[in-house]
Structure formats: structure tokens, C-alpha cells
N, C-alpha and C. Protein backbone atom coordinates (compact mmCIF):
# COMPACT_ATOMS: atom_id res chain seq x y z
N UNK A 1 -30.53 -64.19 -48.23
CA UNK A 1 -31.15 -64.51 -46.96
C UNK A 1 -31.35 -66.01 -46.86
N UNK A 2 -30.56 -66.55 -45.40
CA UNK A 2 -31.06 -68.40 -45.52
C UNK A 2 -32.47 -68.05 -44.51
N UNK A 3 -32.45 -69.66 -45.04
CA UNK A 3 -33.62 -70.17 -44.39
C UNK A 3 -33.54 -71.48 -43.52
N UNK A 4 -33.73 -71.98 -41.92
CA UNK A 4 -32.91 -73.10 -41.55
C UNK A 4 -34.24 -74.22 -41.82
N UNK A 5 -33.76 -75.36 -42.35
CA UNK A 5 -35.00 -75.94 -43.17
C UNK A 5 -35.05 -77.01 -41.69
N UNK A 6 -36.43 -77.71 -41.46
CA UNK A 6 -36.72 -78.71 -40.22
C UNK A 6 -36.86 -80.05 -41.38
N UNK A 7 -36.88 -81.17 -41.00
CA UNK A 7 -37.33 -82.41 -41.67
C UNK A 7 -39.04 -81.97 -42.14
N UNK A 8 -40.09 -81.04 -41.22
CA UNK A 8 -41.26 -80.88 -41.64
C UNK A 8 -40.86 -79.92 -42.87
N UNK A 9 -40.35 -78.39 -43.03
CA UNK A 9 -40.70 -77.68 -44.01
C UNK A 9 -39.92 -77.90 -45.31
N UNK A 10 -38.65 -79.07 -45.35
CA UNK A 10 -37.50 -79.27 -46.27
C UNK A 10 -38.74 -78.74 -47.18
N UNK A 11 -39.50 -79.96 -48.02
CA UNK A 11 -39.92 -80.11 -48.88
C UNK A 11 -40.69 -78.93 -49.50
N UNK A 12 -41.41 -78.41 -48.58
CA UNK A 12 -42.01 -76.95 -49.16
C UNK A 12 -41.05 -75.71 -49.38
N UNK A 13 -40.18 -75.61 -49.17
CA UNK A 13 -38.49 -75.21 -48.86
C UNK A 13 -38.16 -75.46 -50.17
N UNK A 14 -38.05 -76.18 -50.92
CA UNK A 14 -37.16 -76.75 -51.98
C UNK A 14 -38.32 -76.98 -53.17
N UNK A 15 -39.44 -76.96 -52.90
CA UNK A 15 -40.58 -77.35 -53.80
C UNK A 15 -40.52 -76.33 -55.16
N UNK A 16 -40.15 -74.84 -54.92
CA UNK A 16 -40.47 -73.90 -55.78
C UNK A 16 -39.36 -73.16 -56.29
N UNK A 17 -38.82 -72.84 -57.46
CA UNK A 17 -37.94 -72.18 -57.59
C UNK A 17 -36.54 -72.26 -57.28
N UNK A 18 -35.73 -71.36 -57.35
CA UNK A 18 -34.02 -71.83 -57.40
C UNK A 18 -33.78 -71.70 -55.96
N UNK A 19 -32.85 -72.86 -55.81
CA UNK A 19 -32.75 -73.37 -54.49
C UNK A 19 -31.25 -73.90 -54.19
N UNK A 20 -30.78 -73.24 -53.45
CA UNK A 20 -28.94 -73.60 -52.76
C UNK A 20 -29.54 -74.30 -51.36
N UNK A 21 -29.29 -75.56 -51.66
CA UNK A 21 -29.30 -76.35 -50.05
C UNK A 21 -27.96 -76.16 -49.57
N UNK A 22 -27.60 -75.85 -48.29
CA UNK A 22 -26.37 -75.99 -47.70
C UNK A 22 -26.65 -77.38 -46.49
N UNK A 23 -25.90 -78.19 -46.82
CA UNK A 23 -25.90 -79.06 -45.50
C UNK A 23 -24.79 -79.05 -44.59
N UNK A 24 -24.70 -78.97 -43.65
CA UNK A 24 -23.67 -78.04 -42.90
C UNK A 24 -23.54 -79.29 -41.50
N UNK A 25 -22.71 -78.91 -40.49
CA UNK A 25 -22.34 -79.39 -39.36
C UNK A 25 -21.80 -78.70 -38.59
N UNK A 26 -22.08 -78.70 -36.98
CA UNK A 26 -20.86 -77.68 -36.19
C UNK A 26 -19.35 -78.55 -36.15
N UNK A 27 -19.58 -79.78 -36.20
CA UNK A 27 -18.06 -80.40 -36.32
C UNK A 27 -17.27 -80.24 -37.36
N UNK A 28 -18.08 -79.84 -38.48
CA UNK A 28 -17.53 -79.97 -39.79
C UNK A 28 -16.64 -78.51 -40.41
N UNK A 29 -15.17 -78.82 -40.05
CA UNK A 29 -14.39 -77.21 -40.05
C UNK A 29 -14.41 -76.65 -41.47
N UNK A 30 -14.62 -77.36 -42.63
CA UNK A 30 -15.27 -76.65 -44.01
C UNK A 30 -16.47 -76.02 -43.83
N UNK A 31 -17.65 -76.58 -43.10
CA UNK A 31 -18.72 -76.17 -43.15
C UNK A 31 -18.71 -74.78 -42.67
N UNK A 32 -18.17 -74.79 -41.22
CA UNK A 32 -18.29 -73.72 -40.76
C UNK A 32 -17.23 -72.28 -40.98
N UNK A 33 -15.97 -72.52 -41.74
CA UNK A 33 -15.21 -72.12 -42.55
C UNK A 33 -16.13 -71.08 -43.50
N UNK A 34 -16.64 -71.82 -44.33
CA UNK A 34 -17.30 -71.59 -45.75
C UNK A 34 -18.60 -70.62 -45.27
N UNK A 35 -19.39 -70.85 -44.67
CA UNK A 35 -20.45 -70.36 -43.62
C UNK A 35 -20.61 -69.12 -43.78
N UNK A 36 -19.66 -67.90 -43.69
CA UNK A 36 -19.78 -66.55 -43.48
C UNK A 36 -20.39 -66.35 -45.56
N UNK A 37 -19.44 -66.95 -45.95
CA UNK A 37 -19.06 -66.57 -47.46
C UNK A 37 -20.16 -67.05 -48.27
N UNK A 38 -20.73 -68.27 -47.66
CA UNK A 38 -22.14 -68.65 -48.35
C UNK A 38 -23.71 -68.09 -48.29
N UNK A 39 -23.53 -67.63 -46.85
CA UNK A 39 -24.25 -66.47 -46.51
C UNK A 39 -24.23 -65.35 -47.27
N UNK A 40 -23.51 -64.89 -47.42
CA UNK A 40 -23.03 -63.38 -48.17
C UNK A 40 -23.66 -63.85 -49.99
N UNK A 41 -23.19 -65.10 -50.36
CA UNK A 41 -23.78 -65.08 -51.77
C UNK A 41 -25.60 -64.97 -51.62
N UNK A 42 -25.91 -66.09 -50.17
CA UNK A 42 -27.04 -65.93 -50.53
C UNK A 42 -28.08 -64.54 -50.66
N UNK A 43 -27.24 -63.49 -49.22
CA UNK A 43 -27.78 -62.10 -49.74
C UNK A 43 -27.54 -61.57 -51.21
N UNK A 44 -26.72 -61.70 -51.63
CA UNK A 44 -26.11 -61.42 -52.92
C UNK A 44 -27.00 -61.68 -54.04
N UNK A 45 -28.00 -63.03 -53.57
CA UNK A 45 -28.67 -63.09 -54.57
C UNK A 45 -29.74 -63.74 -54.35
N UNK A 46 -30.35 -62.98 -53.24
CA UNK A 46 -31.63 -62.53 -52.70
C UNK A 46 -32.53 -61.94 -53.85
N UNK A 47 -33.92 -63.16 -54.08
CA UNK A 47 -34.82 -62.41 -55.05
C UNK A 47 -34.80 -63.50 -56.12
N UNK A 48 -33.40 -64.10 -56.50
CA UNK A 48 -33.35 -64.69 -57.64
C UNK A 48 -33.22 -66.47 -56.82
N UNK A 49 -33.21 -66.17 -55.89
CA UNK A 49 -32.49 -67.76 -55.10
C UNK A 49 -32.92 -67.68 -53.60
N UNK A 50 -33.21 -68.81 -53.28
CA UNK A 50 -33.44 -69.37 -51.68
C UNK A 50 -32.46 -70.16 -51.19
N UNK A 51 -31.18 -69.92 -50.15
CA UNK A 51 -30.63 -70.05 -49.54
C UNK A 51 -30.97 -70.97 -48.14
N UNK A 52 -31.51 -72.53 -48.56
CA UNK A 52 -32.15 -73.22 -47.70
C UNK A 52 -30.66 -74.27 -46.78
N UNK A 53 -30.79 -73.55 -45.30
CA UNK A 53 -29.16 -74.92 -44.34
C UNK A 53 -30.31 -75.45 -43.68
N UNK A 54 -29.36 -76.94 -43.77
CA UNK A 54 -30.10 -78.02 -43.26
C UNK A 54 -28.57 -78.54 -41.99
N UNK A 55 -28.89 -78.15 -40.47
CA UNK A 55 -27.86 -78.58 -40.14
C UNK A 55 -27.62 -80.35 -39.86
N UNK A 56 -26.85 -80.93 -40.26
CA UNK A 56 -26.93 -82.36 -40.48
C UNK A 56 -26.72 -82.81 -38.91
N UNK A 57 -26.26 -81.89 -38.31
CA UNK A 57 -25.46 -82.37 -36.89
C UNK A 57 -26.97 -82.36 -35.76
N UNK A 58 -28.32 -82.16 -36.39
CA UNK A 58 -29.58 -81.82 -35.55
C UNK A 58 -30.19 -83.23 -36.40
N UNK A 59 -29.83 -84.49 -35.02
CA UNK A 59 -30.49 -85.71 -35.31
C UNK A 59 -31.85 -85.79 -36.16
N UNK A 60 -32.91 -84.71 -35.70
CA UNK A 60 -33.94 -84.26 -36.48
C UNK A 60 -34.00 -84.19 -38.01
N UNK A 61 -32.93 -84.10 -38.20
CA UNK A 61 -32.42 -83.31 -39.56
C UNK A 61 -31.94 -84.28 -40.57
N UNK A 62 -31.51 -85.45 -39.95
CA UNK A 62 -30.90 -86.29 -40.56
C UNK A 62 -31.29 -87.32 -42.03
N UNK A 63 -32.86 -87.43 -41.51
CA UNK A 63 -33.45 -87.97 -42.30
C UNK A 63 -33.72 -87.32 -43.95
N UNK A 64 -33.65 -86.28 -43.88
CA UNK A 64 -33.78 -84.93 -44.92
C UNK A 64 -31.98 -85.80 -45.85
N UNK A 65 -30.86 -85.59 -44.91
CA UNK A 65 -29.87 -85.98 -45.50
C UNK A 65 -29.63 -87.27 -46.71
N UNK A 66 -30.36 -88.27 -45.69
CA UNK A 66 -30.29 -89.92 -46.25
C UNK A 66 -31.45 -89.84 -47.09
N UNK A 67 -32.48 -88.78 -47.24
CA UNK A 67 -33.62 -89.03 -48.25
C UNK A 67 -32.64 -88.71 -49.80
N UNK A 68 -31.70 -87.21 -49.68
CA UNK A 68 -31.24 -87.06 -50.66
C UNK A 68 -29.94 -87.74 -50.95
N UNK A 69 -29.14 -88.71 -50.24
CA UNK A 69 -27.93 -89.09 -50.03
C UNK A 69 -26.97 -88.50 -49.82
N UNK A 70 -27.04 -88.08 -49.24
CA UNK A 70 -25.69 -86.41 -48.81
C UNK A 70 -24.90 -87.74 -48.03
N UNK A 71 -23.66 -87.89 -47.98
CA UNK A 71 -22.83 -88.63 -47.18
C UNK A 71 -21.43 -88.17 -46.66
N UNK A 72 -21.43 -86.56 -47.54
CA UNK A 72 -20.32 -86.03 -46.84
C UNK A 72 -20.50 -84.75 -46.64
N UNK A 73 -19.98 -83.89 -45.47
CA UNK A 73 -20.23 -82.51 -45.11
C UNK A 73 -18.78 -81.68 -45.62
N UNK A 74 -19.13 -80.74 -46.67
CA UNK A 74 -19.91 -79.94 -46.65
C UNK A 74 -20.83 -80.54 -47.86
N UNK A 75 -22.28 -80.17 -48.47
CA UNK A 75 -22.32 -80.59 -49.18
C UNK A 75 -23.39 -79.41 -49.59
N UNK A 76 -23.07 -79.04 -50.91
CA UNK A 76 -24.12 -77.96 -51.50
C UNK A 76 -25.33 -78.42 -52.70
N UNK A 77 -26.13 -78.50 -52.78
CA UNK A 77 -27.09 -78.46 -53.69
C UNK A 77 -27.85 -77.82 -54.45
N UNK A 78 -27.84 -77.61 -55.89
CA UNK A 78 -28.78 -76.42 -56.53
C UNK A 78 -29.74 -77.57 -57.33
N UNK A 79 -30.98 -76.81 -57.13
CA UNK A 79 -32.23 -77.45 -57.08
C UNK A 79 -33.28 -76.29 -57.91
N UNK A 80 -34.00 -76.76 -58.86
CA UNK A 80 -34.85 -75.57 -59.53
C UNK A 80 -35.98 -76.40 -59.28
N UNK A 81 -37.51 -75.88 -58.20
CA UNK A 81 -38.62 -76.73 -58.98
C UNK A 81 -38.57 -78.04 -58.16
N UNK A 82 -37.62 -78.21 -57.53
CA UNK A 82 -37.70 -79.58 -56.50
C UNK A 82 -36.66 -80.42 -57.34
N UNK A 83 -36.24 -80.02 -57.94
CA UNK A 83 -35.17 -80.71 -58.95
C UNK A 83 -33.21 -80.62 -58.84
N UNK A 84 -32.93 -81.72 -58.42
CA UNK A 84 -31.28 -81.40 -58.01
C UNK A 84 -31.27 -81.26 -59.65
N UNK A 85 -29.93 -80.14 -59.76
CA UNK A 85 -29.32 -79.84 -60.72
C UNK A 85 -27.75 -80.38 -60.60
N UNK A 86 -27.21 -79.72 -59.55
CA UNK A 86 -25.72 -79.85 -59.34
C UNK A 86 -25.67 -80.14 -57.83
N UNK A 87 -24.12 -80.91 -57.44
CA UNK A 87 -23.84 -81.07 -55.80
C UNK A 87 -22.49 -80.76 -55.78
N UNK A 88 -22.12 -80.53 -55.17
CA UNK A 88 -20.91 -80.00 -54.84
C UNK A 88 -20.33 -80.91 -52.85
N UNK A 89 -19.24 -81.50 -53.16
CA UNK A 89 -19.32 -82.25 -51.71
C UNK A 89 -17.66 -82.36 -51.49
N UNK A 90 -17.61 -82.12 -50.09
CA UNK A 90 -16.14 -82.57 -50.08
C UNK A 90 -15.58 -81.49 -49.19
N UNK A 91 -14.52 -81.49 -48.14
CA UNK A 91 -13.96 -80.31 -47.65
C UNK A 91 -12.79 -79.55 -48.41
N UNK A 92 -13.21 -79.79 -50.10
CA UNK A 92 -12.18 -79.19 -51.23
C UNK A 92 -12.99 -78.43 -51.66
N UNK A 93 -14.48 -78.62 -51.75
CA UNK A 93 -15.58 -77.34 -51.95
C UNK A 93 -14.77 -75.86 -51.88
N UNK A 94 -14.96 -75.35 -52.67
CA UNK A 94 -14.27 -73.62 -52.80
C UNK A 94 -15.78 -72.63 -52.78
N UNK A 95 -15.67 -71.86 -52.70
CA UNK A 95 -16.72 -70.75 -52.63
C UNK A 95 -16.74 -70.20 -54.17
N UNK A 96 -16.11 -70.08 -54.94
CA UNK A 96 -15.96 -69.83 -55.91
C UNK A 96 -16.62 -70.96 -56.88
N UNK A 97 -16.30 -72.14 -56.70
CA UNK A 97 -17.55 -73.48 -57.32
C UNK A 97 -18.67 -73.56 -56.99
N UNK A 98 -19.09 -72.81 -55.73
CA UNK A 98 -20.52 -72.73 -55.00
C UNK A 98 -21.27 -71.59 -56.03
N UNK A 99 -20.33 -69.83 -56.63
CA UNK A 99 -21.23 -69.18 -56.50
C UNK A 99 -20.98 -69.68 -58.49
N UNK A 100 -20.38 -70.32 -58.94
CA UNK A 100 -19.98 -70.62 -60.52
C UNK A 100 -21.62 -71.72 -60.41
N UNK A 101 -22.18 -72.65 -59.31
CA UNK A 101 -22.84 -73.55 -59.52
C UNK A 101 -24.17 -72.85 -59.29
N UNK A 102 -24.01 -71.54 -58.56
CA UNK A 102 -25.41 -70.77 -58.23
C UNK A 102 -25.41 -69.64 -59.62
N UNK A 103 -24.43 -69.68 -60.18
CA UNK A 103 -24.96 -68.30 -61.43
C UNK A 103 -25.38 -69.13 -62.40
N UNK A 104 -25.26 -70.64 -62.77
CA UNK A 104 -25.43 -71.45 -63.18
C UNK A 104 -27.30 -71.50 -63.22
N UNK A 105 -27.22 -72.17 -62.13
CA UNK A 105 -28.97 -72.24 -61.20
C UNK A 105 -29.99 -71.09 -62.16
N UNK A 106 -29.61 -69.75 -61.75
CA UNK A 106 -30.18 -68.66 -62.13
C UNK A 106 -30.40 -68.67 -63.46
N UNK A 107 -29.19 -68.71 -63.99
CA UNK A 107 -29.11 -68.46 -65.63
C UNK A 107 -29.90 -69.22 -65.99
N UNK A 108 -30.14 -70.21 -65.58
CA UNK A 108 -31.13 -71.04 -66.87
C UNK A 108 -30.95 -72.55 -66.35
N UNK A 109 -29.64 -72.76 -66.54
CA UNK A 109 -29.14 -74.74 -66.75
C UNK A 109 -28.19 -74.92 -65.80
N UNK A 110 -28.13 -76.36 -65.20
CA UNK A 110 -26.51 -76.28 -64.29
C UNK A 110 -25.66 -76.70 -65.72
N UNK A 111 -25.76 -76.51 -66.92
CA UNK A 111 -24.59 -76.64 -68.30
C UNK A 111 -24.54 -75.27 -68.52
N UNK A 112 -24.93 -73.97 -67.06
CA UNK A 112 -24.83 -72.26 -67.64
C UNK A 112 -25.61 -72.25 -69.22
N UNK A 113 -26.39 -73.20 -69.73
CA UNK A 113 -27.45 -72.56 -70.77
C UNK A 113 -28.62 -71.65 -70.30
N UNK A 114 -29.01 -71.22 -70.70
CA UNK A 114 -30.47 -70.55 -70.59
C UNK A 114 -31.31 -70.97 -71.37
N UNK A 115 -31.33 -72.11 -71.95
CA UNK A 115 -32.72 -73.22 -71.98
C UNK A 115 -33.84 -72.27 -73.11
């Protein structure tokens, strides 16, 4: 299940626990490509993970971007605890590196340890 994050709730959004930021765009044809399939992981793994989109293309929104330096769309983030772990950026992003960087998240480490 996502969650669409505002510049007010990012931070309480991302503050607790395992966290997939999606930063997304309607111009951006990876973003919205990838979209159905990133969704689906995040039900997938509902319970263990928060599925937080930040759409970059909502001027509002922007500031959230340049706080973390996101400079290219698509761009994914796993975050434990308020803590980037891994990013993933580029319209070469695969869905398959998204859900390898989210079993990652869960397990323990973005090095897939369990710590």
C-alpha cells in the first residue's frame, strides 16, 4: 500500500521503519512505466515496508527532492529509521533491482546481511 507523501508529512513518512521512497513524474515515461509494478511490490510487502511517492512534477513537492538530492526521475530510495540505505536512479532502473533493493531493506542490511 503507497502513501502520497506532501513536503509537510515527508518526514514523519520516512521517520520510522522500512521505507521505499518512489520519486516519480507524469512526464517521466520510466516513472510511469514502472508505476503499476512498484505498486504491486509495495502490496506485496505490506506490513514489512511503507511504500512512500513523492510526485516531483507537484512544485510543492520539490523541495522534499533537493533536500535529499534526487536529480534524476525515476529515482527509488530504501530508508530504515530515517536512514537512506540504497538509491536506485536512472530510466535503466528495472523492477527487479527495485524489489532485490527492497528484500534487501527487510532482511536486515542494503549488503542483504541481517545485522
Amino acid at each position: 500500500m503507497s502513501v502520497d507523501a506532501t513536503f509537510e508529512s515527508f518526514g514523519e513518512l520516512i521517520g520510522t521503519g522500512n521505507v521505499l521512497v518512489d520519486f516519480w513524474g507524469n512526464n517521466c515515461a520510466p516513472c510511469v512505466a514502472l508505476m503499476p509494478a512498484v505498486d504491486e511490490l509495495g502490496r506485496r510487502y505490506d506490513g514489512r515496508l511503507q511504500l512512500v511517492k513523492v510526485d516531483s512534477g507537484n512544485k510543492d513537492n520539490r523541495p522534499i527532492a533537493w533536500q535529499l538530492k534526487v536529480m534524476g526521475l525515476p529515482t527509488y530510495i530504501t530508508l530504515r529509521d530515517g536512514v537512506e540505505l540504497e538509491r536506485l536512479t536512472g530510466g535503466d532502473v528495472t523492477i527487479q533491482q527495485i524489489e532485490a533493493a527492497i528484500d534487501r531493506l527487510v532482511k536486515g542490511g542494503a549488503d542483504g546481511t541481517t545485522g
